[in-house]
C-alpha atoms as a PDB file:
ATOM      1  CA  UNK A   1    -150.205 -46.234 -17.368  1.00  0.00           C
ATOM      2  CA  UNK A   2    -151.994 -48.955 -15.272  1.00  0.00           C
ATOM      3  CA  UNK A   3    -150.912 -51.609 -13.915  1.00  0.00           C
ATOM      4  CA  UNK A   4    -152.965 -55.257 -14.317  1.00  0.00           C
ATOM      5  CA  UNK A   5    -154.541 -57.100 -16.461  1.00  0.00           C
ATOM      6  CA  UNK A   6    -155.338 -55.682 -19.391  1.00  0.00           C
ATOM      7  CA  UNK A   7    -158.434 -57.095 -21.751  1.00  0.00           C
ATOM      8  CA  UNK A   8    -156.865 -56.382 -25.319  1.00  0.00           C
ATOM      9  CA  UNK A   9    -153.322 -57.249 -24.484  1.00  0.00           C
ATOM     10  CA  UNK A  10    -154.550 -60.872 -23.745  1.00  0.00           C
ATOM     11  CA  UNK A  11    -157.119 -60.473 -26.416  1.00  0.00           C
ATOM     12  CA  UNK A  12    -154.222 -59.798 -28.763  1.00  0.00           C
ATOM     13  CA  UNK A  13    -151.999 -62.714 -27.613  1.00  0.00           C
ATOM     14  CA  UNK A  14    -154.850 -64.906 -28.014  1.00  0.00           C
ATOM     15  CA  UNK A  15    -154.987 -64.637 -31.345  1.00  0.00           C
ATOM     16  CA  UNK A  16    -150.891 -65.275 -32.062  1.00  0.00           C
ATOM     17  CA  UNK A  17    -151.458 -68.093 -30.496  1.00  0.00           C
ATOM     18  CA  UNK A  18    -153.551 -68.992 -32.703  1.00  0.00           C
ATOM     19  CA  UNK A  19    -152.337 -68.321 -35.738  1.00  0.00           C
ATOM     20  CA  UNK A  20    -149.206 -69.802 -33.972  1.00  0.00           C
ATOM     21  CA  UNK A  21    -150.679 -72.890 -34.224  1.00  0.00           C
ATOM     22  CA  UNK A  22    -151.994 -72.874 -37.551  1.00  0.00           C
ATOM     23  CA  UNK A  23    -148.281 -72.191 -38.806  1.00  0.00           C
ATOM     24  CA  UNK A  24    -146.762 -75.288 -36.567  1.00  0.00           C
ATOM     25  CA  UNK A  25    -149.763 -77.550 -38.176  1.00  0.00           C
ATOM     26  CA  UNK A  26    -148.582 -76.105 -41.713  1.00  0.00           C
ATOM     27  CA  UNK A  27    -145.231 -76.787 -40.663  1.00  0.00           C
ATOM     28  CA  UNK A  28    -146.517 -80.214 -39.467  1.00  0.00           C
ATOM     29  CA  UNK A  29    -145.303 -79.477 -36.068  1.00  0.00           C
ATOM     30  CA  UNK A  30    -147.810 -81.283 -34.253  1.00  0.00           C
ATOM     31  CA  UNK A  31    -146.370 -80.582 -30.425  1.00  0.00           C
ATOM     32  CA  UNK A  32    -145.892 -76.940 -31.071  1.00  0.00           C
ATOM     33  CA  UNK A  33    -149.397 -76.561 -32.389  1.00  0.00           C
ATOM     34  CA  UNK A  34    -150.833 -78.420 -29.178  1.00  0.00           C
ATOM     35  CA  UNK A  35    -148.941 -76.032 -27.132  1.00  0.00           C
ATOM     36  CA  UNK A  36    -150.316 -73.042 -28.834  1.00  0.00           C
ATOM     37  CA  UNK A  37    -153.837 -74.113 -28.539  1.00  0.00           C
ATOM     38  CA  UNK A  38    -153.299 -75.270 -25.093  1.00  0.00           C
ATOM     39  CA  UNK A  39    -152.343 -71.830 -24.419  1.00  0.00           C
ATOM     40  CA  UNK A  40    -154.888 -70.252 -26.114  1.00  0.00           C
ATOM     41  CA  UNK A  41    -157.555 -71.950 -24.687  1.00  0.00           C
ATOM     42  CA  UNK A  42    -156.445 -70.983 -21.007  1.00  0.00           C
ATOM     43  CA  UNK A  43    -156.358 -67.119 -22.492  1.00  0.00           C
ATOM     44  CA  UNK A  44    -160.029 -67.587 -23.960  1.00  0.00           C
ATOM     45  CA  UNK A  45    -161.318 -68.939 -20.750  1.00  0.00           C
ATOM     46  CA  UNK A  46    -159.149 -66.042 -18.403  1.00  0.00           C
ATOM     47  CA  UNK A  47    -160.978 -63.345 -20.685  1.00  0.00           C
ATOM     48  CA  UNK A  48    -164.429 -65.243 -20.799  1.00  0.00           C
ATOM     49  CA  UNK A  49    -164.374 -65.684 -16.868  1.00  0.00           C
ATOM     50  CA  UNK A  50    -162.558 -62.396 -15.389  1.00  0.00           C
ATOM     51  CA  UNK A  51    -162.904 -59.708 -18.052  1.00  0.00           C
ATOM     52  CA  UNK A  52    -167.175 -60.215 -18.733  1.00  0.00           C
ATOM     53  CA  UNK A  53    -169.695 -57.844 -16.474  1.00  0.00           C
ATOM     54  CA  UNK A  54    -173.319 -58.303 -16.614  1.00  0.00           C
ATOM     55  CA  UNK A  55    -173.641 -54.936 -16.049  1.00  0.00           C
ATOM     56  CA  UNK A  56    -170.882 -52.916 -17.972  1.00  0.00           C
ATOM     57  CA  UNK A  57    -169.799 -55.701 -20.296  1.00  0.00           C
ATOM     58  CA  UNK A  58    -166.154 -56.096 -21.241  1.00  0.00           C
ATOM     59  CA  UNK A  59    -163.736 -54.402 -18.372  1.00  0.00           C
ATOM     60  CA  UNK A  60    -160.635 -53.320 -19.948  1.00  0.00           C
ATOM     61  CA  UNK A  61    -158.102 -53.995 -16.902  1.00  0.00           C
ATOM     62  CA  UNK A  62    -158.718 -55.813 -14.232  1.00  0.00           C
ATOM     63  CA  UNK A  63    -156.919 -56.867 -11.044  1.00  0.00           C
ATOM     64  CA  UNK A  64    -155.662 -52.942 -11.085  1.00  0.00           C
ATOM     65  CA  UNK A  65    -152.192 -52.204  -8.727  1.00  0.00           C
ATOM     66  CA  UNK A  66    -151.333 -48.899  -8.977  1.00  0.00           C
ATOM     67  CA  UNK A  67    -150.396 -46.916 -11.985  1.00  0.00           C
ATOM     68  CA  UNK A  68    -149.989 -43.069 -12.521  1.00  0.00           C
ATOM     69  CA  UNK A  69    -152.656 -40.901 -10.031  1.00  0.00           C
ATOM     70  CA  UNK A  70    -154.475 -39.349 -13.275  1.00  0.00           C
ATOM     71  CA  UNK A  71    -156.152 -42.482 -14.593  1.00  0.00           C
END
């Protein structure tokens, strides 16, 4: 394993969020769905800014700390 942060783990909360906050609109839960959004947002803009490479394109972990010595 590797330790950091990890492109499709955010990639894949990013999206419950988001349907997150289609549910609490359907719900007409108006706060919750801000929230979710709110959060959202912040996770598009973490993978737009930290996780994009001119040169290799997505990295799948950064901000690496360790892990196991074969990776």
């Amino acid at each position: 394993e590797e330790k950091g942060f990890h492109f499709y783990t955010l990639l894949s909360q990013y999206a419950a969020l988001r349907e997150g906050a289609k549910l609490a609109r359907e719900l007409v839960d108006p706060n919750a769905a801000a929230h979710y959004d709110a959060a959202a947002k912040a996770i598009a803009n973490i993978l737009k800014t930290r996780f994009m490479d001119s040169k290799i394109g997505i990295l799948a972990t950064v901000q690496k700390s360790g892990g196991l010595p074969y990776k």
